[in-house]
Structures are given as C-alpha cells and as structure tokens.
N, C-alpha and C. Protein backbone atom coordinates (compact mmCIF):
# COMPACT_ATOMS: atom_id res chain seq x y z
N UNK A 1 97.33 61.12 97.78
CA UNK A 1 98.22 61.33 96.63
C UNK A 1 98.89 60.01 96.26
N UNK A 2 98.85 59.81 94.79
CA UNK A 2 99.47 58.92 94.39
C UNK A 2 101.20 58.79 94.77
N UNK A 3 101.77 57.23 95.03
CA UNK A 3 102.96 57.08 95.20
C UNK A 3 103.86 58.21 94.07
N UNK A 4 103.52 58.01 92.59
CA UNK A 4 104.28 58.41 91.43
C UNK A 4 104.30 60.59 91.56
N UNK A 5 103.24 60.22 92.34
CA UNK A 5 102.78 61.85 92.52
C UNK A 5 103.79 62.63 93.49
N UNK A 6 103.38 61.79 94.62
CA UNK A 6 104.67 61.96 95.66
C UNK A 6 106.25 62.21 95.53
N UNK A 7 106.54 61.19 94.63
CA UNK A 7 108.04 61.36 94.06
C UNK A 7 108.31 62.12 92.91
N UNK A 8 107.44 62.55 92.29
CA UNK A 8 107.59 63.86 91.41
C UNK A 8 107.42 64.71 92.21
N UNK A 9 106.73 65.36 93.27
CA UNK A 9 106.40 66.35 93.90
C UNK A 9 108.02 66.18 94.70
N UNK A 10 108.71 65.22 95.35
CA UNK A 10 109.98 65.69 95.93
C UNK A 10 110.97 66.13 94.94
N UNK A 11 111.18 65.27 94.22
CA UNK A 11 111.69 65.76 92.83
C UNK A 11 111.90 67.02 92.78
N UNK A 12 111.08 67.78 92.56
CA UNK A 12 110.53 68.92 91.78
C UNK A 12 110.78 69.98 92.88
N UNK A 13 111.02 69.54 94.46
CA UNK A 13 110.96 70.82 95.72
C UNK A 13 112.75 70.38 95.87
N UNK A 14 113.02 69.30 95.95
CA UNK A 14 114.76 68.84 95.73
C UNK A 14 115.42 69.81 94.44
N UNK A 15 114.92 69.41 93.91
CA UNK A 15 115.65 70.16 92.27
C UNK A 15 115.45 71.77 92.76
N UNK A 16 114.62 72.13 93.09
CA UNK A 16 113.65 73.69 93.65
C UNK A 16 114.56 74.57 94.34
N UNK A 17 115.32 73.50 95.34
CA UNK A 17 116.09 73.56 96.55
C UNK A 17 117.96 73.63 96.27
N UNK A 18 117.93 72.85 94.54
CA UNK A 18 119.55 73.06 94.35
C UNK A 18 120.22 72.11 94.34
N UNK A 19 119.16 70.74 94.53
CA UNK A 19 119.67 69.60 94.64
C UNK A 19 120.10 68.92 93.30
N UNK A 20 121.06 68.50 92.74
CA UNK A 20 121.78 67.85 91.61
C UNK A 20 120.98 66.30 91.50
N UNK A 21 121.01 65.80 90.25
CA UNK A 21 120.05 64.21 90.43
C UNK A 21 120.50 63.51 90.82
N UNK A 22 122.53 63.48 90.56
CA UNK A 22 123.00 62.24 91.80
C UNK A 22 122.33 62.44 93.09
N UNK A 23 122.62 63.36 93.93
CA UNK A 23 122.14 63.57 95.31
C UNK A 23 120.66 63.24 95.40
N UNK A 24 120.12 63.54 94.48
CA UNK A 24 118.09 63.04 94.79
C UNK A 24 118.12 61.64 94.41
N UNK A 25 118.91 61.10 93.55
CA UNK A 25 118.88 59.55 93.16
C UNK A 25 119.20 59.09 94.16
N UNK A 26 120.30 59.14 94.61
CA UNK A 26 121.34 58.21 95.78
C UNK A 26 120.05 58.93 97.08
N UNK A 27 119.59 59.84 97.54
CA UNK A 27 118.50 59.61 98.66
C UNK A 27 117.50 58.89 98.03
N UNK A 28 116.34 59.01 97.36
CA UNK A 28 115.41 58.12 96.67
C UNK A 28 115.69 56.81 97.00
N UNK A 29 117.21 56.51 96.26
CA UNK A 29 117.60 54.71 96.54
C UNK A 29 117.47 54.23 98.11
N UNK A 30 118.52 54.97 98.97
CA UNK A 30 118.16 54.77 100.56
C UNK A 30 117.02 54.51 100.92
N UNK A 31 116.20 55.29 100.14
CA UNK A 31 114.37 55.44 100.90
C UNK A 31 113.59 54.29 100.51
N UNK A 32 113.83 53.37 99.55
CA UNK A 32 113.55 52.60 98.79
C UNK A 32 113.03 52.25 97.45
N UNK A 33 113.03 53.44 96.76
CA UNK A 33 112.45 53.34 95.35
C UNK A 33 113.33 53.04 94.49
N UNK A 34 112.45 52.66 93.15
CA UNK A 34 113.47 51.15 92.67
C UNK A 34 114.27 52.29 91.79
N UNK A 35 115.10 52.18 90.54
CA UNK A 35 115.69 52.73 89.81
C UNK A 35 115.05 53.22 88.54
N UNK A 36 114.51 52.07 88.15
CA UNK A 36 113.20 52.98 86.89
C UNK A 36 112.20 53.81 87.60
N UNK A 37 111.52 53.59 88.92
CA UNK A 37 110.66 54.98 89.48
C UNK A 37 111.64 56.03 89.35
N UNK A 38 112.89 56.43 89.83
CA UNK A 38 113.58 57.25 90.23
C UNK A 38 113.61 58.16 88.76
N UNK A 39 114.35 56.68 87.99
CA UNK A 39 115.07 57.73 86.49
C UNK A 39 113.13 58.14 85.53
N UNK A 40 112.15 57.82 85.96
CA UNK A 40 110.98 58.69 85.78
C UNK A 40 110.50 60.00 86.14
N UNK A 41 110.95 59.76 87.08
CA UNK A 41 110.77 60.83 87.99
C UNK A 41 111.74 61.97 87.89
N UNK A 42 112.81 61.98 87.69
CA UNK A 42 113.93 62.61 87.37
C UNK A 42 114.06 63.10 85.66
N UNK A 43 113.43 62.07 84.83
CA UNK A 43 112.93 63.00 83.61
C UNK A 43 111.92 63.98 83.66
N UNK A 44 111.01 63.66 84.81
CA UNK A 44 109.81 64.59 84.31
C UNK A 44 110.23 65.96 84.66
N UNK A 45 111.37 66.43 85.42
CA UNK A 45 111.76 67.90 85.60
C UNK A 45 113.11 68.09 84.60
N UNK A 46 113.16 69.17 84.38
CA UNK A 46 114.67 69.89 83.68
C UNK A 46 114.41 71.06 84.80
N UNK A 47 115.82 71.40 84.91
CA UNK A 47 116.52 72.19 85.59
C UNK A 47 116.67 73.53 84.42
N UNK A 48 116.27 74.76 84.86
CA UNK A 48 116.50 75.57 83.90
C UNK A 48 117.14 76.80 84.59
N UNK A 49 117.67 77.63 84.56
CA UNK A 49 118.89 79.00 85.05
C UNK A 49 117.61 79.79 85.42
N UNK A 50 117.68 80.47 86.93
CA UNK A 50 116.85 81.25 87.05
C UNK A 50 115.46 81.39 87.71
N UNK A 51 115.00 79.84 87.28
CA UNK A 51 113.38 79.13 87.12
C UNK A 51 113.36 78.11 88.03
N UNK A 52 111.91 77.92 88.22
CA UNK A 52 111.91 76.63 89.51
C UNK A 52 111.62 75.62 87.96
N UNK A 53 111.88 73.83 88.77
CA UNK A 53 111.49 73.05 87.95
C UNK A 53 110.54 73.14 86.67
N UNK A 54 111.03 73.16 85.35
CA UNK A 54 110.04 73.21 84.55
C UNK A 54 109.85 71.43 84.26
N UNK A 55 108.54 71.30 83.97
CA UNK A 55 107.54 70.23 83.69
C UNK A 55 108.15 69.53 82.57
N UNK A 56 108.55 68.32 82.15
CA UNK A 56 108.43 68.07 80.86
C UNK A 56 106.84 67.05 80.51
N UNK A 57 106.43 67.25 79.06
CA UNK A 57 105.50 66.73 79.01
C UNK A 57 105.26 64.85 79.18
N UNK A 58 104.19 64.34 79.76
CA UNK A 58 103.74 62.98 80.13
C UNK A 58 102.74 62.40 79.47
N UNK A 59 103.03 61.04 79.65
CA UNK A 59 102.17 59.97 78.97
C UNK A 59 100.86 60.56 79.64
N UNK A 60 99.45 60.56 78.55
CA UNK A 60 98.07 60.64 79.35
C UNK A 60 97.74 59.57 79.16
N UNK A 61 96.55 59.01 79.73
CA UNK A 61 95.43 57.71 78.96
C UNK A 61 94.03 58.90 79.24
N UNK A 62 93.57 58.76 77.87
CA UNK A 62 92.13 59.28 77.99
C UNK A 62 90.74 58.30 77.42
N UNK A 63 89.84 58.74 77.91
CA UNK A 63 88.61 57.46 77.65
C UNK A 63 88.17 57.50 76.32
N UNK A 64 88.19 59.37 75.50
CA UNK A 64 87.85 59.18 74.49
C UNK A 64 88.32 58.52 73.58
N UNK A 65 90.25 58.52 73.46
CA UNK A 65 91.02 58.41 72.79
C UNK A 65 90.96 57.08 72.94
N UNK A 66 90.63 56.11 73.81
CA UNK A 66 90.58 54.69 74.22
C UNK A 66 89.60 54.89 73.15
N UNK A 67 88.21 55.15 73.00
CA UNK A 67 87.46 54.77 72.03
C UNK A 67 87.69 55.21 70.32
N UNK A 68 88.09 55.78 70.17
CA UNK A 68 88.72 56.60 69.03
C UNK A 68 89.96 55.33 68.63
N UNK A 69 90.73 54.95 69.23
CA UNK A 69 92.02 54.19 68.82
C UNK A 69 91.39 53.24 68.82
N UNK A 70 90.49 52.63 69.56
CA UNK A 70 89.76 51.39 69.39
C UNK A 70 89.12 51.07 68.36
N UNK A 71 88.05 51.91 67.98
CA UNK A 71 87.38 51.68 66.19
C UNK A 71 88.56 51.63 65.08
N UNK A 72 89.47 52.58 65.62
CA UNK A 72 90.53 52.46 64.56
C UNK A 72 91.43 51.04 64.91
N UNK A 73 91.36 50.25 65.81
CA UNK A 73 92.45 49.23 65.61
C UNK A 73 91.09 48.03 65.53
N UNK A 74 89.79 48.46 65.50
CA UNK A 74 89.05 47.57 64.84
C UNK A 74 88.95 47.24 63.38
N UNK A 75 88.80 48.47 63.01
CA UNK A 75 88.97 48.57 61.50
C UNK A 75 89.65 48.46 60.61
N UNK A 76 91.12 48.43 61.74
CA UNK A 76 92.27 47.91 60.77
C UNK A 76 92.27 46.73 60.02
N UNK A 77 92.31 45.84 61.47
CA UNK A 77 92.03 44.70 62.29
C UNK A 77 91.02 43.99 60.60
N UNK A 78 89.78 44.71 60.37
CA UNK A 78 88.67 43.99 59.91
C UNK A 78 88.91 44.18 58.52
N UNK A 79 89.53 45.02 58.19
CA UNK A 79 90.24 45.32 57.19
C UNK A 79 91.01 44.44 56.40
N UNK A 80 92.43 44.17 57.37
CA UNK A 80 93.38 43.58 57.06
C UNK A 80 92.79 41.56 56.73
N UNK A 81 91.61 41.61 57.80
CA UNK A 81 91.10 40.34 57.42
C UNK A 81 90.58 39.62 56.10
N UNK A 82 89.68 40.72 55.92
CA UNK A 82 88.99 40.76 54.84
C UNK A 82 89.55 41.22 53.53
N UNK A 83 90.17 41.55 53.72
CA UNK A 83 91.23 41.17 52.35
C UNK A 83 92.03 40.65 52.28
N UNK A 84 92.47 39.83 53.03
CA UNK A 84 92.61 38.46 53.20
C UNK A 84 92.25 37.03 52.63
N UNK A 85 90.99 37.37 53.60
CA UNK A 85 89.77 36.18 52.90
C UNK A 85 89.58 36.64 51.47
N UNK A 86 89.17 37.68 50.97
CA UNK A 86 89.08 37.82 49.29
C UNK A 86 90.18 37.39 48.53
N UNK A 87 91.03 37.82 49.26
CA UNK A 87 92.65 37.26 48.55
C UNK A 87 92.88 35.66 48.24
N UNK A 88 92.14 35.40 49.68
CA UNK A 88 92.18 33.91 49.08
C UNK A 88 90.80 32.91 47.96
N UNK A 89 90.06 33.71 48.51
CA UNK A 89 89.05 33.37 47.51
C UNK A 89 89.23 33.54 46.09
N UNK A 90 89.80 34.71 45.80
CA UNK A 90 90.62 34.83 44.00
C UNK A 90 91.70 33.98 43.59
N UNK A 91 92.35 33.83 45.13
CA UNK A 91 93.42 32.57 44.52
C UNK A 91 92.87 31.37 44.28
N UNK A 92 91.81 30.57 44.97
CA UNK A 92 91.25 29.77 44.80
C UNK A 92 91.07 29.43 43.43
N UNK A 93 90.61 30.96 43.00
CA UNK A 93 90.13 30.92 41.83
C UNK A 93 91.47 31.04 40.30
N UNK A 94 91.62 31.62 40.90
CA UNK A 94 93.36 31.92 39.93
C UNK A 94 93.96 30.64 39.76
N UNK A 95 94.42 30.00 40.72
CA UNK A 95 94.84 28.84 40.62
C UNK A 95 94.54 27.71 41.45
N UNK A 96 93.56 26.90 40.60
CA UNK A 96 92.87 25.72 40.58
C UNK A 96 93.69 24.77 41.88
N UNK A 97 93.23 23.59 42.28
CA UNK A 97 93.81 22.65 43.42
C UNK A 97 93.81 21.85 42.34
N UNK A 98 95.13 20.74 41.73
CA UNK A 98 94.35 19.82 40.44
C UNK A 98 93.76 18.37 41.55
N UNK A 99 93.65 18.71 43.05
CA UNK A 99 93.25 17.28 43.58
C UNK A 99 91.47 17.84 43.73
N UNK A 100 91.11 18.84 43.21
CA UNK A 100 89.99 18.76 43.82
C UNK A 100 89.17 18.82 42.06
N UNK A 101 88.27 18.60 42.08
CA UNK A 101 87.00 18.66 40.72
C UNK A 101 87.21 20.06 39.88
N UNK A 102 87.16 20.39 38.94
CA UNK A 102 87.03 21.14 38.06
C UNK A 102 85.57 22.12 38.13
N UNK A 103 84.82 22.41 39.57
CA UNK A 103 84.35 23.30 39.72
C UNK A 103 84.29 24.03 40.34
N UNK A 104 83.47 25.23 40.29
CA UNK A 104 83.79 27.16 41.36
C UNK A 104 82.25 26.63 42.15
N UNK A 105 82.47 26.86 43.13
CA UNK A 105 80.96 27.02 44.16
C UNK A 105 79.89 29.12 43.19
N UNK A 106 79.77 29.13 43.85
CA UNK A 106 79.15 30.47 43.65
C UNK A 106 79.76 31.41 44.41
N UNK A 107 79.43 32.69 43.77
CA UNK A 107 79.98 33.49 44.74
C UNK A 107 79.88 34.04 46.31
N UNK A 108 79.40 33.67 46.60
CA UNK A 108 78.86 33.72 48.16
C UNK A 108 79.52 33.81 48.97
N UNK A 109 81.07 33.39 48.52
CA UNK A 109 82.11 33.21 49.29
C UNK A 109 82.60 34.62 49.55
N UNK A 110 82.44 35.22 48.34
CA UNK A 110 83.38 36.89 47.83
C UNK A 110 82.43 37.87 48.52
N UNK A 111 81.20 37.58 48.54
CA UNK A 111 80.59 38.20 48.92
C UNK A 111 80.78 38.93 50.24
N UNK A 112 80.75 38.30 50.95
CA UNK A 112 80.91 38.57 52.88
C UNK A 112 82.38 39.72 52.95
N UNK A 113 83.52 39.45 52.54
CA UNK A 113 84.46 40.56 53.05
C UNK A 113 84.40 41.75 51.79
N UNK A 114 83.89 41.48 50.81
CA UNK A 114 83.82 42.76 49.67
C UNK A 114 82.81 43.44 50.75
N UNK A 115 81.28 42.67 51.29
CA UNK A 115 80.34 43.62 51.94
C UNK A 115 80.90 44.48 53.34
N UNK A 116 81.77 43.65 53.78
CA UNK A 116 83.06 43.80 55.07
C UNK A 116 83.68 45.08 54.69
N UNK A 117 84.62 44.80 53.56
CA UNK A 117 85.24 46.03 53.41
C UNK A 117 84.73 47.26 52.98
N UNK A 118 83.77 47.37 52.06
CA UNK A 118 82.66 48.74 51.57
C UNK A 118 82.38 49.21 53.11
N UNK A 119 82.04 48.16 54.21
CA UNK A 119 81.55 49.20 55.25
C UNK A 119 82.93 49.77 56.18
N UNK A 120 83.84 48.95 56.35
CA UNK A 120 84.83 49.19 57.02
C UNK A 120 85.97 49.92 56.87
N UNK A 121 86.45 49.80 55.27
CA UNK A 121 87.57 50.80 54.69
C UNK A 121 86.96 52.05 54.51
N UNK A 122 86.09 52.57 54.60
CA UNK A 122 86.11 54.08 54.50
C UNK A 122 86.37 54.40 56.17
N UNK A 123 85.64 53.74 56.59
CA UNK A 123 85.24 54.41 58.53
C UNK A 123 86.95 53.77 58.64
N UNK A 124 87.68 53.36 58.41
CA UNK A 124 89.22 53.02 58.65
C UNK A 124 90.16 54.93 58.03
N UNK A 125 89.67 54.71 56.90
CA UNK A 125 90.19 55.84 56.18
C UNK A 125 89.88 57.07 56.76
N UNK A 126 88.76 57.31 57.00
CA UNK A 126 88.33 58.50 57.89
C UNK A 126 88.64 58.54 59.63
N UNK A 127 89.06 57.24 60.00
CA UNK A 127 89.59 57.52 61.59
C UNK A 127 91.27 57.71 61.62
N UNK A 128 91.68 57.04 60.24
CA UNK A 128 93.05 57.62 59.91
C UNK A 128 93.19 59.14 60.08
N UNK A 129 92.44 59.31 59.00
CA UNK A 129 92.65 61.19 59.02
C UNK A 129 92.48 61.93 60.08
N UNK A 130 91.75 61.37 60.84
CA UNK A 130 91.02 62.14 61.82
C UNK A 130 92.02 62.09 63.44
N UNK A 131 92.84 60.65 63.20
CA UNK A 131 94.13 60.59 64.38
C UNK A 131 94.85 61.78 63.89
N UNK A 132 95.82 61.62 62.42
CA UNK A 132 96.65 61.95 61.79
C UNK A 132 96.44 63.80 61.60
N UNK A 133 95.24 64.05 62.01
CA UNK A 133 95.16 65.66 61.69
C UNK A 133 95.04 65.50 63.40
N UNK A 134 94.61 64.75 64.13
CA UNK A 134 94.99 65.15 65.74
C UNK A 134 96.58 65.66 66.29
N UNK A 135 97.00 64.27 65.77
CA UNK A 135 98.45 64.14 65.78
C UNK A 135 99.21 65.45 65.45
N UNK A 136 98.72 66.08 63.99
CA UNK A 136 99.61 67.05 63.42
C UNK A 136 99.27 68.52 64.11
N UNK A 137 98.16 68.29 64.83
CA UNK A 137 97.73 70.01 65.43
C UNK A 137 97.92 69.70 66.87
N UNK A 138 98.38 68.81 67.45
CA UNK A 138 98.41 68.43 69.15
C UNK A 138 99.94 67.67 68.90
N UNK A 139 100.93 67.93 69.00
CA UNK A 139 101.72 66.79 69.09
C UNK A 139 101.74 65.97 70.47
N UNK A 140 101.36 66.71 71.46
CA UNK A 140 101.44 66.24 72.58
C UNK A 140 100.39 64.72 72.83
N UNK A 141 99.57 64.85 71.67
CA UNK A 141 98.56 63.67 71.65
C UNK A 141 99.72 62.22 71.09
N UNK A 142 100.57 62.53 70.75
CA UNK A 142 101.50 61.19 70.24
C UNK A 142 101.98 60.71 71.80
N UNK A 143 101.91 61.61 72.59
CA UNK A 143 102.09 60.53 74.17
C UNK A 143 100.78 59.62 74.68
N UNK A 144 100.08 59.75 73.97
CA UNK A 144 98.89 58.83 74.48
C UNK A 144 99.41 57.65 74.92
N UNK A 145 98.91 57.53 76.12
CA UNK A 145 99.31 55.90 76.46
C UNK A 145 98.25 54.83 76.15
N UNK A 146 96.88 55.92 76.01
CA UNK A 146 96.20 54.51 74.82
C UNK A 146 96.35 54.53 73.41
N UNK A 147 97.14 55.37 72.75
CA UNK A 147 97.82 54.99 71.29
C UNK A 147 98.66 54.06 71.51
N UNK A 148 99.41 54.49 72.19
CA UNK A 148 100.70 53.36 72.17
C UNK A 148 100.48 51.92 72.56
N UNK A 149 99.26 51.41 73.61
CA UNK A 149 98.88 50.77 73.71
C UNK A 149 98.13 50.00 72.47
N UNK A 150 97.48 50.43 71.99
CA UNK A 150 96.69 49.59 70.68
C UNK A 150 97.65 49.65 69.90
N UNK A 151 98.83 50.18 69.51
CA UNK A 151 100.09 50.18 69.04
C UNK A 151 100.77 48.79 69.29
N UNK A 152 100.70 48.48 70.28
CA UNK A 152 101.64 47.52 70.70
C UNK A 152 100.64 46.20 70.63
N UNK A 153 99.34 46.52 71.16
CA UNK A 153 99.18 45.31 70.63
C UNK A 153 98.74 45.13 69.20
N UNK A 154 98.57 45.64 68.44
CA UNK A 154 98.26 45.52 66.82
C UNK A 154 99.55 44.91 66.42
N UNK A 155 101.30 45.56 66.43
CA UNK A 155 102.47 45.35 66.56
C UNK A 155 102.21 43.68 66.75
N UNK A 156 102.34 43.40 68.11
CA UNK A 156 101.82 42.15 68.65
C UNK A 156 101.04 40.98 67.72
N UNK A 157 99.83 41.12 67.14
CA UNK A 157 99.25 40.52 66.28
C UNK A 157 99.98 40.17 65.36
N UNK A 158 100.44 41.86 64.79
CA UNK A 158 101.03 41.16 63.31
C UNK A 158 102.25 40.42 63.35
N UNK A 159 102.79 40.86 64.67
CA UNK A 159 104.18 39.83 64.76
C UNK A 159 103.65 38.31 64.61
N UNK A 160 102.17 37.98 65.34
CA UNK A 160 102.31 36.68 65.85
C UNK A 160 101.58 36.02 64.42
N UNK A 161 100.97 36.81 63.28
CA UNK A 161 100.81 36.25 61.91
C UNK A 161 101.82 35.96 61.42
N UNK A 162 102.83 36.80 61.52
CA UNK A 162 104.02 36.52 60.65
C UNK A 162 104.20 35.27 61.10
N UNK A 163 104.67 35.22 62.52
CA UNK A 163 105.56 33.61 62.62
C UNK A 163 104.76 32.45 62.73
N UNK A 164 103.35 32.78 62.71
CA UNK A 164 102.41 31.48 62.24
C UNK A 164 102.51 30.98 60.62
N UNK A 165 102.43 32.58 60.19
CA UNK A 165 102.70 31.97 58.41
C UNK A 165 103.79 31.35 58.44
N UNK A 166 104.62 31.95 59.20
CA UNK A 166 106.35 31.13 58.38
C UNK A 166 106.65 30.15 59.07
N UNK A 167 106.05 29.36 60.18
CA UNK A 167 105.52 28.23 60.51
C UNK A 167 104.57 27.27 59.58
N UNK A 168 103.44 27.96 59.28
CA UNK A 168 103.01 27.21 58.24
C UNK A 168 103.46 26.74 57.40
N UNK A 169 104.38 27.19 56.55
CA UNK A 169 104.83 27.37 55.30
C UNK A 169 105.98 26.38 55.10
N UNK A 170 106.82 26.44 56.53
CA UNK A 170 107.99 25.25 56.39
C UNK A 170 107.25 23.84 56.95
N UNK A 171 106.12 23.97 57.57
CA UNK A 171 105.41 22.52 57.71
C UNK A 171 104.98 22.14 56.67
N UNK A 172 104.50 22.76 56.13
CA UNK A 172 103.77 22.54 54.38
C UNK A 172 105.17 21.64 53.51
N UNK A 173 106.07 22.55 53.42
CA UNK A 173 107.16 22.20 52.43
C UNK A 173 107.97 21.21 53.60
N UNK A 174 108.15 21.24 54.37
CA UNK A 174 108.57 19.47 55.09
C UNK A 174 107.36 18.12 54.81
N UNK A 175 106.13 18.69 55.03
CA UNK A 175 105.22 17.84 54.46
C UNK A 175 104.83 17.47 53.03
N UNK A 176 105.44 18.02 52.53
CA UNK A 176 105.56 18.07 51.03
C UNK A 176 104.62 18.62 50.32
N UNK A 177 103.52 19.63 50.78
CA UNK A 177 102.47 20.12 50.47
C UNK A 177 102.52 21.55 49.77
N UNK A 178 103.69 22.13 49.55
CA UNK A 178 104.15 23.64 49.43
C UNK A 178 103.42 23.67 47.61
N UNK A 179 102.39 23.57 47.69
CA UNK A 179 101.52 24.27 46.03
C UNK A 179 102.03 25.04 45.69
N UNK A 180 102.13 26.01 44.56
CA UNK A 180 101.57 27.00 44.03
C UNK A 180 100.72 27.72 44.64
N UNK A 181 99.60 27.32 44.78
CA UNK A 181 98.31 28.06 45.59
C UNK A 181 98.77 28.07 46.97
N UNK A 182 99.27 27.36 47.53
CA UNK A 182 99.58 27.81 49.30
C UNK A 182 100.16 28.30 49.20
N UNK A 183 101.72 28.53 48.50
CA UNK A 183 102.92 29.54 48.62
C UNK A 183 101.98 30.82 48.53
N UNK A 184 101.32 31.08 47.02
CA UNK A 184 100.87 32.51 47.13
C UNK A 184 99.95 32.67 48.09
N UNK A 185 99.15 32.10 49.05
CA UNK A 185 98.33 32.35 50.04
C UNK A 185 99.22 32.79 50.82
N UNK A 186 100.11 32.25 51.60
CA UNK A 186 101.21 32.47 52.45
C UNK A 186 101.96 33.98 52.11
N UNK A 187 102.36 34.10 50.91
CA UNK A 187 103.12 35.21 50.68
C UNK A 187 101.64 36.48 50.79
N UNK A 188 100.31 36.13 50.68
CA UNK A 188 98.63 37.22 50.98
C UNK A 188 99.11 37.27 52.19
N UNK A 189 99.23 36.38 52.99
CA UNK A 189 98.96 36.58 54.36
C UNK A 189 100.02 38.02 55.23
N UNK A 190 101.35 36.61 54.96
CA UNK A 190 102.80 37.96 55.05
C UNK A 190 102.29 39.16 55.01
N UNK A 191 102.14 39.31 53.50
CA UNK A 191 102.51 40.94 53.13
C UNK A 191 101.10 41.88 53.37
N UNK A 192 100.17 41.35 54.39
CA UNK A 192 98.71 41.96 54.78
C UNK A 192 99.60 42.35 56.08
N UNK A 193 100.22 41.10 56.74
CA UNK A 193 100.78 41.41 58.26
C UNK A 193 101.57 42.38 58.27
N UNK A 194 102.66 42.54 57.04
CA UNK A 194 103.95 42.52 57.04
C UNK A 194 102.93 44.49 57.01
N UNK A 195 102.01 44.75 55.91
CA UNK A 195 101.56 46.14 55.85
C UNK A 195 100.86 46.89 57.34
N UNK A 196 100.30 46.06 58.00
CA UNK A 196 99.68 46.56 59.42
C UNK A 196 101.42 46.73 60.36
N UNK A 197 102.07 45.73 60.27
CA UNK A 197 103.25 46.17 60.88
C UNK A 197 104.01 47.45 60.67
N UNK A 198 103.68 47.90 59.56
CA UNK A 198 104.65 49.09 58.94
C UNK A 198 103.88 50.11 59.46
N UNK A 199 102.49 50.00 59.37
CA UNK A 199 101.60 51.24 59.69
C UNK A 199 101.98 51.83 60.98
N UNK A 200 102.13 51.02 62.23
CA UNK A 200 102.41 51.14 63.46
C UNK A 200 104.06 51.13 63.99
N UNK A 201 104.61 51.36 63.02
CA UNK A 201 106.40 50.60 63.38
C UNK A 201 106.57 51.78 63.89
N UNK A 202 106.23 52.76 64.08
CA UNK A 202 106.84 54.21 64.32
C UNK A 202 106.00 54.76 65.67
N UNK A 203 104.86 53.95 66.06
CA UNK A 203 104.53 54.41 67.08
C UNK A 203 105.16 54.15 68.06
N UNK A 204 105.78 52.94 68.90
CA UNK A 204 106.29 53.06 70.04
C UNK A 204 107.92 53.60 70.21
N UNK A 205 108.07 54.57 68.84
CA UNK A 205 109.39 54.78 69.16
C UNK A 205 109.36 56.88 69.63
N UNK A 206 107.67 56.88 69.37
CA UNK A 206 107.03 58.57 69.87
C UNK A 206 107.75 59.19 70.97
C-alpha cells in the first residue's frame, strides 16, 4: 500500500473512531508526516452525523485523458502558431519595410500555416467540444490531474510569450528599431498568447 493510501486509510478509521482533526493532526505530526500530507489527507474525509467517513472526491490521472488533452494542447499549440506566422506574413504585406526593395516573394510563404490551420482548427474545434461536453456530463472529470497538467503547462508557455514579446519590444524601442510593422507584429503575438491564456485561466482554479 501506498504511503498516501496508508494515511487516508488512518484518517478515515481515526475520524470512524470519533477522533476530531486537531487530535489526528497533532498525532500524524509526532509520527512524522509533513503538514501538506496531513491537511490532504484530512480533506479527503468529511465527518457526517450518524455515518462512517464519507469520501470526498480526488484528483485522477488517466492514460486516455493524457491522450485526449494532449491532441488538444497540440492543436492549440499549432493553432495559435500558425496564425501567427500568417499574421505576420499579411503584415509583411500590409506594411512594407521602406529599408528593404519594393518587392512580395510569392506566396509560398502563406501557404504552409493556411495548409496548417485547414487541418488543425477543426480537429482543435472538435476536441474542444468533445472535453467541454465531457466536462458538462462528468463534472468529476474537471479533477483530472492530466487536465490540469496540460493546463499549467500551456498557462506556462503563454506566460513565457508574453514576457519574451514585452522583452522584445522594449529592446527594439531602446534600440531604436520600434516600426510600425514590429509594433503590430508584437501586439499579433501578445494578443495570440494573451487568447490561449484566457482559454485555460479557469482551469487551475477547478
């Protein structure tokens, strides 16, 4: 039996027995377990009139849901890129560099994330629905500990775009380079990050 198993299982015959959580905390501490095992362990039961320990519900990790959250934080992921790169390729085009020649390459450039996104934004859109109708008929599936995980790190990413852009952006304008065309690239980038951040802002607070 697992350590975590063990101390829910005393838990749960302590509480069983009439024992109050100061008294199971303050033994636990003596015995040596740290204070976040304890106050875990001590959520996972409620005390109810009448009844032995009832259960409250726990984080799972499951393998499917690992693969399921995974295509979906791929697709975000390939998503959020690729319109990106198009974003900048129209700016390119929108507004000219005046240090560079007065011509457009071909399109070849636009090509690759338009072909990116046709395959990727629907299979994004359809693993949306397909969490989001999990979510709404299971609530108990919002404890996933591999949601919350690709949660945090997607979270993670977009945090670490943001403060690369806004790094970029004051090196640019200390270097004296702040265009037209880089500002609005900079403000593509942001508000791609700034939208994957919003998508997920609500998961690790489940």
């Amino acid at each position: 039996m697992k350590p975590a198993d063990q101390l829910s299982e005393f838990v749960r015959d302590a509480m069983a027995q009439g024992g109050d959580h100061d008294q199971i905390a303050q033994a636990l501490t003596e015995a040596g377990w740290s204070a976040p095992e304890i106050a875990e362990a001590l959520h996972g039961w409620q005390a109810a009139p009448g009844l032995p320990p009832v259960p409250r519900p726990r984080p799972y990790a499951s393998a499917t849901e690992a693969l399921l959250y995974g295509l979906l934080f791929l697709s975000l992921g390939t998503v959020a890129w690729n319109i990106t790169d198009l974003g900048m390729e129209v700016l390119d085009r929108l507004i000219p560099d005046p240090t560079e020649l007065l011509y457009h390459p071909a399109n070849a450039a636009l090509r690759w994330p338009i072909a990116a996104l046709i395959v990727f934004a629907p299979l994004f859109l359809f693993l949306n629905r397909k969490v989001a109708a999990m979510a709404q008929n299971d609530g108990g599936r919002r404890r996933s500990l591999v949601r919350k995980w690709f949660a945090s790190i997607t979270l993670l990413v977009a945090a670490l775009v943001l403060l690369g852009d806004g790094i970029y952006v004051v090196y640019a304008l200390l270097s004296g380079e702040l265009t037209t065309r880089f500002a609005a690239k900079a403000v593509l980038v942001a508000g791609i990050a700034a939208l994957v951040f919003a998508y997920y802002r609500d998961e690790l607070n489940d």
